[in-house]
Protein backbone atom coordinates (compact mmCIF):
# COMPACT_ATOMS: atom_id res chain seq x y z
CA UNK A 1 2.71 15.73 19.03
CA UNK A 2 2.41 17.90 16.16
CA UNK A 3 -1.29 18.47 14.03
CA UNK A 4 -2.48 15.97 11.34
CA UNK A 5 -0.99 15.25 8.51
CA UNK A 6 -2.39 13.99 5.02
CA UNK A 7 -1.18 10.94 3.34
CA UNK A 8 -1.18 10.76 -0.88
CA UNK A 9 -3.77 10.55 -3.25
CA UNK A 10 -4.56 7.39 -4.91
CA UNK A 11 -3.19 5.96 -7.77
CA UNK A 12 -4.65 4.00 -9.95
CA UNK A 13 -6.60 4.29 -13.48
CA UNK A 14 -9.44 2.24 -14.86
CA UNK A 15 -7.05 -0.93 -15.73
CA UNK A 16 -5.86 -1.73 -12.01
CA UNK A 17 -6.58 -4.93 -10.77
CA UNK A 18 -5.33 -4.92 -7.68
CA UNK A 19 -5.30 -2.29 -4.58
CA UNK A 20 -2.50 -2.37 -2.17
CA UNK A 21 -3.19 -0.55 1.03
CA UNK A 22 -0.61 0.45 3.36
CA UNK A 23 -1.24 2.08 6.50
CA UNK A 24 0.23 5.55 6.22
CA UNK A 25 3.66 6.91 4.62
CA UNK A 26 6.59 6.75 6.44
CA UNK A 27 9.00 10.29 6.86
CA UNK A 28 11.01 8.65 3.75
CA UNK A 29 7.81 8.41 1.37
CA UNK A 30 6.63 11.67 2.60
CA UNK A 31 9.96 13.35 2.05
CA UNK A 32 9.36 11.90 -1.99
CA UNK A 33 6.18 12.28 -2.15
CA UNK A 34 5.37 9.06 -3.25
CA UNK A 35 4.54 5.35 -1.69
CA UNK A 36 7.06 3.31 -0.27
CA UNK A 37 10.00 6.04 -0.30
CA UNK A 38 12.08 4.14 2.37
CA UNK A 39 14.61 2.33 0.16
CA UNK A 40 14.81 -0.29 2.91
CA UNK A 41 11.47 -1.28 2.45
CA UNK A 42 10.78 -4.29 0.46
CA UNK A 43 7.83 -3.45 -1.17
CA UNK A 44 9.43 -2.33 -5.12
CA UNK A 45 11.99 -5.30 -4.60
CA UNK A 46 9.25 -7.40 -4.16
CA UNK A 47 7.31 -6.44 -6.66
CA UNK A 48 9.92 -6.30 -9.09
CA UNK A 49 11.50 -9.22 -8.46
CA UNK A 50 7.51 -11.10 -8.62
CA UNK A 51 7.18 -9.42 -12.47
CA UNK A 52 10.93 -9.71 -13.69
CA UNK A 53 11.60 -6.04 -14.10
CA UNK A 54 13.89 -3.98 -12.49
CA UNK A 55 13.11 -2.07 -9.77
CA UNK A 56 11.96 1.47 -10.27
CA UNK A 57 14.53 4.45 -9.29
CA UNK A 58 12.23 7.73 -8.97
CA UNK A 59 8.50 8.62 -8.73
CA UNK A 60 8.12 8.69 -12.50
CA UNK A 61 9.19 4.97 -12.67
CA UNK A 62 7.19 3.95 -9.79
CA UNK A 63 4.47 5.19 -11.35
CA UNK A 64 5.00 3.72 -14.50
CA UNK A 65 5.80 0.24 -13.50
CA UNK A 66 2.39 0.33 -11.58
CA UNK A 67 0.53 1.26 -14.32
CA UNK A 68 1.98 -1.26 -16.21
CA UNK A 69 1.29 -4.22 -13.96
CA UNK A 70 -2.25 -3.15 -12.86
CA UNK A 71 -1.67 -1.94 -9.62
CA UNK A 72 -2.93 0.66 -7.65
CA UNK A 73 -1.77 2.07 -4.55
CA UNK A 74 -3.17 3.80 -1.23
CA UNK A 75 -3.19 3.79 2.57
CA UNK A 76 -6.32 3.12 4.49
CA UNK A 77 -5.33 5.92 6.66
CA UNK A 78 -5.77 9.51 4.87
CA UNK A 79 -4.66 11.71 7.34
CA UNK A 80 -3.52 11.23 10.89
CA UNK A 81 -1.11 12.26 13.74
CA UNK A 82 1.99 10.26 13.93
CA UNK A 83 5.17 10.07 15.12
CA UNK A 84 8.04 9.41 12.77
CA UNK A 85 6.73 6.64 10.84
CA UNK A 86 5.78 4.49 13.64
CA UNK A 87 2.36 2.78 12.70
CA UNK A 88 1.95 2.35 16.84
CA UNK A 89 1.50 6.07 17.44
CA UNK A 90 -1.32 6.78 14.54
CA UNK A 91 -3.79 8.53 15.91
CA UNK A 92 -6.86 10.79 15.22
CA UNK A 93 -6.92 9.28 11.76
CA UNK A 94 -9.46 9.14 8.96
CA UNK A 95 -10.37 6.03 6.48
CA UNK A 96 -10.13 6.19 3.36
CA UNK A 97 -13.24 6.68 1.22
CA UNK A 98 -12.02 2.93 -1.21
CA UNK A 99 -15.37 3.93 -3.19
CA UNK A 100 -12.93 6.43 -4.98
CA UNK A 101 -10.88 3.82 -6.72
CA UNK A 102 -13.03 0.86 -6.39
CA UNK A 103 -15.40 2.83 -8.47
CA UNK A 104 -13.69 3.76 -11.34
CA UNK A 105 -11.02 0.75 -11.13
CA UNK A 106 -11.21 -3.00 -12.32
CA UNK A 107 -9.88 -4.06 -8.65
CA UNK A 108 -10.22 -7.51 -8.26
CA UNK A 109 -8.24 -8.03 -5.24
CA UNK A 110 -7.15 -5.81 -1.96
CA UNK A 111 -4.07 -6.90 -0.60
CA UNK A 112 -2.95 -5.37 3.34
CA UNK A 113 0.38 -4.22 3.72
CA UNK A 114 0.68 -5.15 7.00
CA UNK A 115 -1.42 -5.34 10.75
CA UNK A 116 -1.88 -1.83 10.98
CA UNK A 117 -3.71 -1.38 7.49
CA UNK A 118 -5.69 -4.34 8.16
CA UNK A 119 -6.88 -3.81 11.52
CA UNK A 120 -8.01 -0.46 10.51
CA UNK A 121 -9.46 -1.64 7.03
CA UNK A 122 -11.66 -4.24 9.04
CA UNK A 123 -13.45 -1.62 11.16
CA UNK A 124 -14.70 -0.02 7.55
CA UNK A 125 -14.37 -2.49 4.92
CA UNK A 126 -14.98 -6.09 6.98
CA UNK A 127 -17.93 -7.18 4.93
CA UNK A 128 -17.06 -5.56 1.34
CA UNK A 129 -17.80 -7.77 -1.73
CA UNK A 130 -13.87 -7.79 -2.93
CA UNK A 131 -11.72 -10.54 -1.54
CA UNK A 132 -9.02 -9.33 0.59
CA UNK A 133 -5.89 -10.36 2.59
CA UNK A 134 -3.30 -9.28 5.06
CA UNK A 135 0.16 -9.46 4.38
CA UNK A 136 2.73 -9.02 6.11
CA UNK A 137 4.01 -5.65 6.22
CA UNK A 138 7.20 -4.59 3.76
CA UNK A 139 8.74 -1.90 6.47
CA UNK A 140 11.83 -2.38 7.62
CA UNK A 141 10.65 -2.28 10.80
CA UNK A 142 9.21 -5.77 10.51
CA UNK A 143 12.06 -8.23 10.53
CA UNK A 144 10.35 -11.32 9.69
CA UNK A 145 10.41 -12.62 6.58
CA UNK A 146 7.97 -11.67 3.31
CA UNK A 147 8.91 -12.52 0.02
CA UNK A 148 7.18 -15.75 -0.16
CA UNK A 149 4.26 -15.00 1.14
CA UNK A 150 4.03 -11.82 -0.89
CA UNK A 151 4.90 -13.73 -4.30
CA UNK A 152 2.40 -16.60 -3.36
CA UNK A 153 -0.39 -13.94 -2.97
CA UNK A 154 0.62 -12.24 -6.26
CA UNK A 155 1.05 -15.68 -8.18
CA UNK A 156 -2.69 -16.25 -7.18
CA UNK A 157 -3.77 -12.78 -7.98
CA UNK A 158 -1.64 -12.46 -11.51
CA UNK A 159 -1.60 -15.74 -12.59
């Protein structure tokens, strides 16, 4: 197994309402530079599909369409060893510091992407004042389906 490796920065401004954790990017996002690179994950169709705009193409859109809707972005896990993008290998990891965004942010609401992120956001973050949920996780690598569960949670959050 090869050293650590460090995940993205944040995003998010003083306007985002809600934080999205993921675990840690995949070899697709990492390749980009940017969250949820993998154009087999669900995560942009989702979210574009929840606010009626088409999903974004390059990091520049990404960014833009998450700005626009409020949403900030970042993985619980900082910097890690992995293999591929396999959340089951993470290891050696660190947490990520939330007071960063949740700080300078208007987050009302942490959603999970996923087991992984929450299992490893509870051993920090269990009793923080924010509400917070797991969803499932938008990887390809998790067959089952998402889409309703994901729009029910943004419905509540948006709405």
């Amino acid at each position: 197994m090869s050293g650590k490796i460090a995940g993205f920065e944040p995003f998010y401004n003083a306007d985002s309402r809600l934080l999205i954790l993921g675990s840690f990017p995949s070899v697709k996002s990492r390749q980009q530079n940017f969250y949820y690179g993998n154009p087999q994950n669900a995560f942009w169709r989702i979210l574009s599909s929840f606010f009626g705009q088409p999903i974004p193409g390059d990091v520049e859109e990404k960014k833009e369409f998450l700005t626009l809707n409020k949403i900030a972005l970042w993985d619980i896990v900082t910097s890690c060893r992995i293999v591929g993008s396999a959340d089951s290998t993470i290891t050696d990891y660190e947490v990520a510091d939330l007071s960063r965004v949740l700080n300078f942010s208007n987050i009302k609401k942490i959603i999970l992407n996923g087991g992984t992120a929450y299992k490893i956001f509870l051993k920090s973050y269990k009793d923080i004042a924010l509400p917070y949920i797991k969803l499932p996780s938008t990887s390809p690598a998790n067959a089952r389906p998402k889409d309703g569960e994901w729009i029910n949670e943004l419905r509540r959050t948006f709405n």
